[in-house]
N, C-alpha and C. Protein backbone atom coordinates (compact mmCIF):
# COMPACT_ATOMS: atom_id res chain seq x y z
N UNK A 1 37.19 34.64 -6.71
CA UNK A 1 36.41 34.88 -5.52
C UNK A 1 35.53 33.65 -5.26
N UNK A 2 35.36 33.68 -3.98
CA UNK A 2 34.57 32.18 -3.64
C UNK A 2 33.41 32.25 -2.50
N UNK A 3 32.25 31.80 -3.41
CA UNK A 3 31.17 32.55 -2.70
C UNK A 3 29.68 31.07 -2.44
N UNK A 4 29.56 31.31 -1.87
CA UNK A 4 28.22 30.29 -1.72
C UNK A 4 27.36 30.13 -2.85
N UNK A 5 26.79 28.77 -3.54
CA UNK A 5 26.27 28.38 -4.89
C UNK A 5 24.76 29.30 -4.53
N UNK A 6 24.87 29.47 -3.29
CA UNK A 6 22.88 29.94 -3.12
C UNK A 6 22.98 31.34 -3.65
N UNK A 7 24.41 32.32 -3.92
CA UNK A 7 24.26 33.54 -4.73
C UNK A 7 25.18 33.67 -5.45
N UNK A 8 25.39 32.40 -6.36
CA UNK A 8 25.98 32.40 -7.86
C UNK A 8 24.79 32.98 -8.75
N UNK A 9 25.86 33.34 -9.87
CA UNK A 9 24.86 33.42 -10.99
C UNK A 9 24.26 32.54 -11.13
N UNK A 10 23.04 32.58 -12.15
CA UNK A 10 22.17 32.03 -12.71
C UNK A 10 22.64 31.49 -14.77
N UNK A 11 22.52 30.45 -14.90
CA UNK A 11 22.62 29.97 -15.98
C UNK A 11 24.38 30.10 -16.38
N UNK A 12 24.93 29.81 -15.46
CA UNK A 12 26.47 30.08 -15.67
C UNK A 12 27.30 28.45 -14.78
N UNK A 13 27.95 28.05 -15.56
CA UNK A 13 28.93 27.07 -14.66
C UNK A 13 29.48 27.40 -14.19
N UNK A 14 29.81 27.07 -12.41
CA UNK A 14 30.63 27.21 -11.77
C UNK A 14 31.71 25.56 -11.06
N UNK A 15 33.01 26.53 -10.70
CA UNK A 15 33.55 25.10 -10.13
C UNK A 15 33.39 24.85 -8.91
N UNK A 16 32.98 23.92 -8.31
CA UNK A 16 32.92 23.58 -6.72
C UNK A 16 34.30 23.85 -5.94
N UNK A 17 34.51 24.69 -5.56
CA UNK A 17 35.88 24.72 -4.69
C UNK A 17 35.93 24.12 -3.18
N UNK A 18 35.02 24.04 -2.37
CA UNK A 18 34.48 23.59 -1.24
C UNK A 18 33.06 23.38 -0.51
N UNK A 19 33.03 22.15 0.37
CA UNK A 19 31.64 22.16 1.06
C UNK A 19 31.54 21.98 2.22
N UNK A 20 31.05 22.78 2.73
CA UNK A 20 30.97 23.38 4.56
C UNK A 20 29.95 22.28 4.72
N UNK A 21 30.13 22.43 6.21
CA UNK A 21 28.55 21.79 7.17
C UNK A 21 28.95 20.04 6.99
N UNK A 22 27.44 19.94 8.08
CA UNK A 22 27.40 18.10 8.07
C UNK A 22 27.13 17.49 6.75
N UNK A 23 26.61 17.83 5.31
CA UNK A 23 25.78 17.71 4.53
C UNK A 23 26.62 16.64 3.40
N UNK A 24 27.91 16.23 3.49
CA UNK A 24 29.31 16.33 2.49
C UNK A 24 28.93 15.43 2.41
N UNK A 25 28.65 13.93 2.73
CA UNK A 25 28.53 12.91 2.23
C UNK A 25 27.17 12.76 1.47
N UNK A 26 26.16 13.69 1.95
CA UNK A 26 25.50 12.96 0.84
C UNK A 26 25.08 14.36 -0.68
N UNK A 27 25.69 15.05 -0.49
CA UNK A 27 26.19 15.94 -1.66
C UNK A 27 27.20 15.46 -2.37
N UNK A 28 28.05 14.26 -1.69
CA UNK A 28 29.31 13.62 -2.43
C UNK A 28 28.27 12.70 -3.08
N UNK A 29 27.44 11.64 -2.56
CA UNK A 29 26.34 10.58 -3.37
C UNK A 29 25.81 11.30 -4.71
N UNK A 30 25.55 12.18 -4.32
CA UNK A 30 24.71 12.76 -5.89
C UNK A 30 26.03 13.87 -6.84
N UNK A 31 26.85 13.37 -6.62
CA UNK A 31 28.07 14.13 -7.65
C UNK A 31 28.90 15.61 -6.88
N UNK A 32 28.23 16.03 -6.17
CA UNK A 32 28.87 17.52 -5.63
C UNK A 32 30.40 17.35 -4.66
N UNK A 33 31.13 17.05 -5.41
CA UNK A 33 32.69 17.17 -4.62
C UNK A 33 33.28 18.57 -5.10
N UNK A 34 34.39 18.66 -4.81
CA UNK A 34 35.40 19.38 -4.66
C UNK A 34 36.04 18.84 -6.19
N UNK A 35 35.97 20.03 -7.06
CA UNK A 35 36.68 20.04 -8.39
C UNK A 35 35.27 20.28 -9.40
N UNK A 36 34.01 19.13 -9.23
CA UNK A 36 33.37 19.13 -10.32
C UNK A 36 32.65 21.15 -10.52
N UNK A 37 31.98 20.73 -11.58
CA UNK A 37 31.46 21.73 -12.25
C UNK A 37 29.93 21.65 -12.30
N UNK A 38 29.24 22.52 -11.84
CA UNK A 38 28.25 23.03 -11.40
C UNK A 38 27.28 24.18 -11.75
N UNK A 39 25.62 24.12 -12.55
CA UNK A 39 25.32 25.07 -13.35
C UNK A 39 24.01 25.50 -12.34
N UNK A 40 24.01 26.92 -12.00
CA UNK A 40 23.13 27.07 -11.74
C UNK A 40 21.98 27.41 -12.50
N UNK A 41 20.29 26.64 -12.79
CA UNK A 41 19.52 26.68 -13.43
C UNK A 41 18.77 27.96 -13.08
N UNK A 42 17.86 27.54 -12.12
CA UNK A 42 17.00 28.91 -11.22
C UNK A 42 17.12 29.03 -9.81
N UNK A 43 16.78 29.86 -9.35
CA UNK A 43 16.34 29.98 -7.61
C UNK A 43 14.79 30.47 -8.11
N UNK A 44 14.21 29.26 -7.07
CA UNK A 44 13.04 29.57 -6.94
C UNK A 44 12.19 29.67 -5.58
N UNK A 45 12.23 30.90 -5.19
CA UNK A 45 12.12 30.79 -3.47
C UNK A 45 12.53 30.32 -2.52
N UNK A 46 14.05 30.20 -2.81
CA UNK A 46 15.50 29.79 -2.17
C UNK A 46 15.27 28.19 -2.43
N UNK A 47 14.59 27.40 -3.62
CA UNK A 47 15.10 26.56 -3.83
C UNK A 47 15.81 26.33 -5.16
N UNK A 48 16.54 25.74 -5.14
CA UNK A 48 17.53 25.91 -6.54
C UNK A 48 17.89 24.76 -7.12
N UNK A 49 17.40 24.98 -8.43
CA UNK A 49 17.63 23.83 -9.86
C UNK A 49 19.33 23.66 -10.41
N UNK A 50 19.83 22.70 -9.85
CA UNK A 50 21.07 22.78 -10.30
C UNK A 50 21.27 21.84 -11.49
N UNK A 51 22.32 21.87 -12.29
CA UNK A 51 22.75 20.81 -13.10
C UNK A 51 24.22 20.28 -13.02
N UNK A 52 23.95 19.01 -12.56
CA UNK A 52 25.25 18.18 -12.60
C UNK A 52 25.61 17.51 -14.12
N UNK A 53 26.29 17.72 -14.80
CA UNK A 53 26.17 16.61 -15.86
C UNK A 53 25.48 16.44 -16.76
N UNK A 54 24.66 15.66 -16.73
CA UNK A 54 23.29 15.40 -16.92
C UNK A 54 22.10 15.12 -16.32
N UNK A 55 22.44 15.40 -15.12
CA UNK A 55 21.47 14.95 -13.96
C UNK A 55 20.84 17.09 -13.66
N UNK A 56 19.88 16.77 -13.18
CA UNK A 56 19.66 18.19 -12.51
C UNK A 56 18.90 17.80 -11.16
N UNK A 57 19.28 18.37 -10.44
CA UNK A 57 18.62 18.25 -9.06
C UNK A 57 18.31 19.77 -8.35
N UNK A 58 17.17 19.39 -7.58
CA UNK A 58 16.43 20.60 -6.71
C UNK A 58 17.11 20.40 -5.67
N UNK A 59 17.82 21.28 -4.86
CA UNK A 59 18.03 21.34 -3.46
C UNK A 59 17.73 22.95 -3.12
N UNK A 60 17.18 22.75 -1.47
CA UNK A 60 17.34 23.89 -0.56
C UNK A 60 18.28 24.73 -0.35
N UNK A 61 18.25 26.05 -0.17
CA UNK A 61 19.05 27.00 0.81
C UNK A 61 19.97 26.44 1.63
N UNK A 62 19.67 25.26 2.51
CA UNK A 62 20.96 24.57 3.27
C UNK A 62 21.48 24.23 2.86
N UNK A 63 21.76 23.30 1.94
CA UNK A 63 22.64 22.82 0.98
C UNK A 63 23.04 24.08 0.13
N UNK A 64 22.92 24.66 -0.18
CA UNK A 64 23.47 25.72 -1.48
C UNK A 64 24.19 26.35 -0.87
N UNK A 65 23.64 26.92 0.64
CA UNK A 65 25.08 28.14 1.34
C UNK A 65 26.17 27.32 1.26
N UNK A 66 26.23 25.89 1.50
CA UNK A 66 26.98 25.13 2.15
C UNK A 66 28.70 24.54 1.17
N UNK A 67 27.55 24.69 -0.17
CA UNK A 67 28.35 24.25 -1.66
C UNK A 67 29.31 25.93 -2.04
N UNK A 68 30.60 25.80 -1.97
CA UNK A 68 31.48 26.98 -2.32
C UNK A 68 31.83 27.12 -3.59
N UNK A 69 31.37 27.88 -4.62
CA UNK A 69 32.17 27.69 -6.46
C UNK A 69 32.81 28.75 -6.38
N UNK A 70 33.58 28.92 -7.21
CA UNK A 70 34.24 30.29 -8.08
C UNK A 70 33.56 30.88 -8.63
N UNK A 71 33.48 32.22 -8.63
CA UNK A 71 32.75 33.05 -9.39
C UNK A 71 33.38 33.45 -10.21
């Protein structure tokens, strides 16, 4: 099933299957394509701690509906 990263689990990897909206190139700059793997840390008042790798980054609600993983 394939659902928006903004209501994935929490503390679980998911795979990026797709990314909607204008946002793709610069979600492609900081690692978020199509294939990688993706952890959600927290939501914290619809902003959300993700982990790439080794990198972790904060992004918004716009960006997160936008990012598609597998559940």
């Amino acid at each position: 099933m394939i659902i928006p990263l903004a209501f994935a689990e929490c503390n679980k990897y998911h795979r990026i299957k797709n990314i909607n909206g204008k946002n793709k190139n610069i979600l492609a700059e900081k690692g978020f394509c199509c294939g990688s793997e993706v952890c959600l840390l927290k939501n914290l008042d619809n902003n959300f701690v993700v982990k790439m790798g080794c990198c972790q980054y904060v992004i918004g609600f716009g960006f997160a509906k936008d990012i598609m993983v597998e559940a």
